[in-house]
C-alpha atoms as a PDB file:
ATOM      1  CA  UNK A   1       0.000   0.000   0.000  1.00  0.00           C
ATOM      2  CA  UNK A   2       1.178   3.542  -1.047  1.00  0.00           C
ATOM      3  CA  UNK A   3       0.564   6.460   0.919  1.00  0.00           C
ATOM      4  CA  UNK A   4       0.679   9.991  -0.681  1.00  0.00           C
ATOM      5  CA  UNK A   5       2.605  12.178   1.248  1.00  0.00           C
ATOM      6  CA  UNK A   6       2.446  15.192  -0.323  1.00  0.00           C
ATOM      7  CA  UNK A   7       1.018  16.143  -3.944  1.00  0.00           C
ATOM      8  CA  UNK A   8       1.316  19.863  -5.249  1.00  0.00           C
ATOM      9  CA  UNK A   9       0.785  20.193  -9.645  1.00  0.00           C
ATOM     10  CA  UNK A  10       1.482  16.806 -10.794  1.00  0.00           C
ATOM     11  CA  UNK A  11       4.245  16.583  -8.509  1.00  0.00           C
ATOM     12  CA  UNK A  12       4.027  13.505  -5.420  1.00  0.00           C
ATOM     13  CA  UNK A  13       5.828  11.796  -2.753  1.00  0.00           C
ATOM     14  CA  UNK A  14       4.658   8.617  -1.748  1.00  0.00           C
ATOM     15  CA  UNK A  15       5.864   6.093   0.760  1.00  0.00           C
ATOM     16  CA  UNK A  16       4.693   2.489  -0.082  1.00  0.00           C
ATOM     17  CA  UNK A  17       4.961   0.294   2.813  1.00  0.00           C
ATOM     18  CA  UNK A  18       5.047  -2.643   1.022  1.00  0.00           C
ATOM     19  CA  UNK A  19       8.429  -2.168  -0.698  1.00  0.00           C
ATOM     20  CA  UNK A  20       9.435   0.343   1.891  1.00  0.00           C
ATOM     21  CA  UNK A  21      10.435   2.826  -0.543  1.00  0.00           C
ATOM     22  CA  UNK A  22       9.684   6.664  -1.005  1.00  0.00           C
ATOM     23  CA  UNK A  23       8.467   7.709  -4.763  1.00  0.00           C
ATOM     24  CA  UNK A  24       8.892  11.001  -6.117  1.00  0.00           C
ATOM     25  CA  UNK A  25       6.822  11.417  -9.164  1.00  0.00           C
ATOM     26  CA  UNK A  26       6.581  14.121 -11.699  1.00  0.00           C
ATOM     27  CA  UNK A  27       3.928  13.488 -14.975  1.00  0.00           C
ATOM     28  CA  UNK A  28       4.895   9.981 -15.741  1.00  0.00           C
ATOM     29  CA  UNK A  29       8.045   9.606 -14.437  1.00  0.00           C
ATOM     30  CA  UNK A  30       8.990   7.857 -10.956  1.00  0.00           C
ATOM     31  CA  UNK A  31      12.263   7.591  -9.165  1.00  0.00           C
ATOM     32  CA  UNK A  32      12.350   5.363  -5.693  1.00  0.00           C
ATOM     33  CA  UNK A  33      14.484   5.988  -2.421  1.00  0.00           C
ATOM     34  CA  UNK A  34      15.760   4.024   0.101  1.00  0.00           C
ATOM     35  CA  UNK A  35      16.558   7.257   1.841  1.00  0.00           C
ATOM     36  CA  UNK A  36      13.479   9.457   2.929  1.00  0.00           C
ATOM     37  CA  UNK A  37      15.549  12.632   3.344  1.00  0.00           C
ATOM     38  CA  UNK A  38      16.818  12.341  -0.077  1.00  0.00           C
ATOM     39  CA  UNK A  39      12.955  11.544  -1.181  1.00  0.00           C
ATOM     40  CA  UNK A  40      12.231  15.105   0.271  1.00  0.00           C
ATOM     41  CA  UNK A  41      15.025  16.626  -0.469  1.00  0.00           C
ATOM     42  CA  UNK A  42      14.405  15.894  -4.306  1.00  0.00           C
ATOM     43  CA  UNK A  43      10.288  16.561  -3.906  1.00  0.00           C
ATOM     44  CA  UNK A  44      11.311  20.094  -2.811  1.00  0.00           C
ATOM     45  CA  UNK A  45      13.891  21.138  -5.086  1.00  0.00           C
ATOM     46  CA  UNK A  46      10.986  19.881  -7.932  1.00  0.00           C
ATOM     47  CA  UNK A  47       8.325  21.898  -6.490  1.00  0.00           C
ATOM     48  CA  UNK A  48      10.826  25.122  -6.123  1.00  0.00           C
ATOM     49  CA  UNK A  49      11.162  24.750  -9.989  1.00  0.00           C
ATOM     50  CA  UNK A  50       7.995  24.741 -10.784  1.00  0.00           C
ATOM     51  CA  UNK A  51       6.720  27.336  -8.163  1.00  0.00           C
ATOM     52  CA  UNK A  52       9.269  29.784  -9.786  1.00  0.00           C
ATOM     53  CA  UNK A  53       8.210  29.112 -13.266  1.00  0.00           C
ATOM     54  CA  UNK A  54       4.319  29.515 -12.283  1.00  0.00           C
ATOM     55  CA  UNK A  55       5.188  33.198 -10.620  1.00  0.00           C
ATOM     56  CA  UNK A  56       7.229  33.861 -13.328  1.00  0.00           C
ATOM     57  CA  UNK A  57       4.935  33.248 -15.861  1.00  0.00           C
ATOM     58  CA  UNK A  58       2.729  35.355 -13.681  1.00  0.00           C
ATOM     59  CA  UNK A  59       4.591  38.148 -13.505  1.00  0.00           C
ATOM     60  CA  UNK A  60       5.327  37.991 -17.115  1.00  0.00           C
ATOM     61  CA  UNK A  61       1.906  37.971 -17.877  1.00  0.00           C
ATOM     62  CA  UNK A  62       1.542  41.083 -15.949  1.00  0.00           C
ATOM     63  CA  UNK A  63       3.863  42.701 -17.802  1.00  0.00           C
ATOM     64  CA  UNK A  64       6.698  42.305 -14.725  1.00  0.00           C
ATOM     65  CA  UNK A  65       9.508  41.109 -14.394  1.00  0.00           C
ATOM     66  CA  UNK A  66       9.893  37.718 -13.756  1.00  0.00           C
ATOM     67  CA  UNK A  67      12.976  37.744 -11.407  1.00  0.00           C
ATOM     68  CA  UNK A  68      12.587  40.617  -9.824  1.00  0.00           C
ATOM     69  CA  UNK A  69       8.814  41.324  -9.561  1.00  0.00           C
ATOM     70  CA  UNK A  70       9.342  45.184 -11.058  1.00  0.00           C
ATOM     71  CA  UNK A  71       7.192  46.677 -13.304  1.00  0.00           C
ATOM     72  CA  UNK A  72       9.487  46.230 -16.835  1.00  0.00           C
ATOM     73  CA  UNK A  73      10.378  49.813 -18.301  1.00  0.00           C
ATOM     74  CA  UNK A  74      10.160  49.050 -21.863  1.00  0.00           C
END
């Protein structure tokens, strides 16, 4: 049995008890790990990509800057 332990935009961690493994998922792709700090360690760095591309694509779409948040002078 898998448990989810956290899910954010197509992006999951899941610890299965039967194999005793952690899953980090992304789409379609899966990658077990024996070590559950390197599980979450990888789930974060995943979800700070993709939070920094959503806000930047926010910003953008406000006409901002997407690193720095200012209004773009052009």
């Amino acid at each position: 049995m898998c448990v989810t332990i956290a899910k954010w935009r197509g992006i999951s961690m899941q610890y299965c008890q039967d194999s005793n493994k952690y899953i980090v998922t992304v789409k379609s792709t899966s990658k077990e790990y024996d070590n559950p700090l390197e599980a979450w360690s990888t789930y974060l760095t995943l979800i700070d990509i993709a939070g920094r591309r959503y806000i930047g694509n926010m910003l953008d779409k406000q006409g901002k800057n997407r690193y720095t948040g200012e209004i773009s002078k052009l």
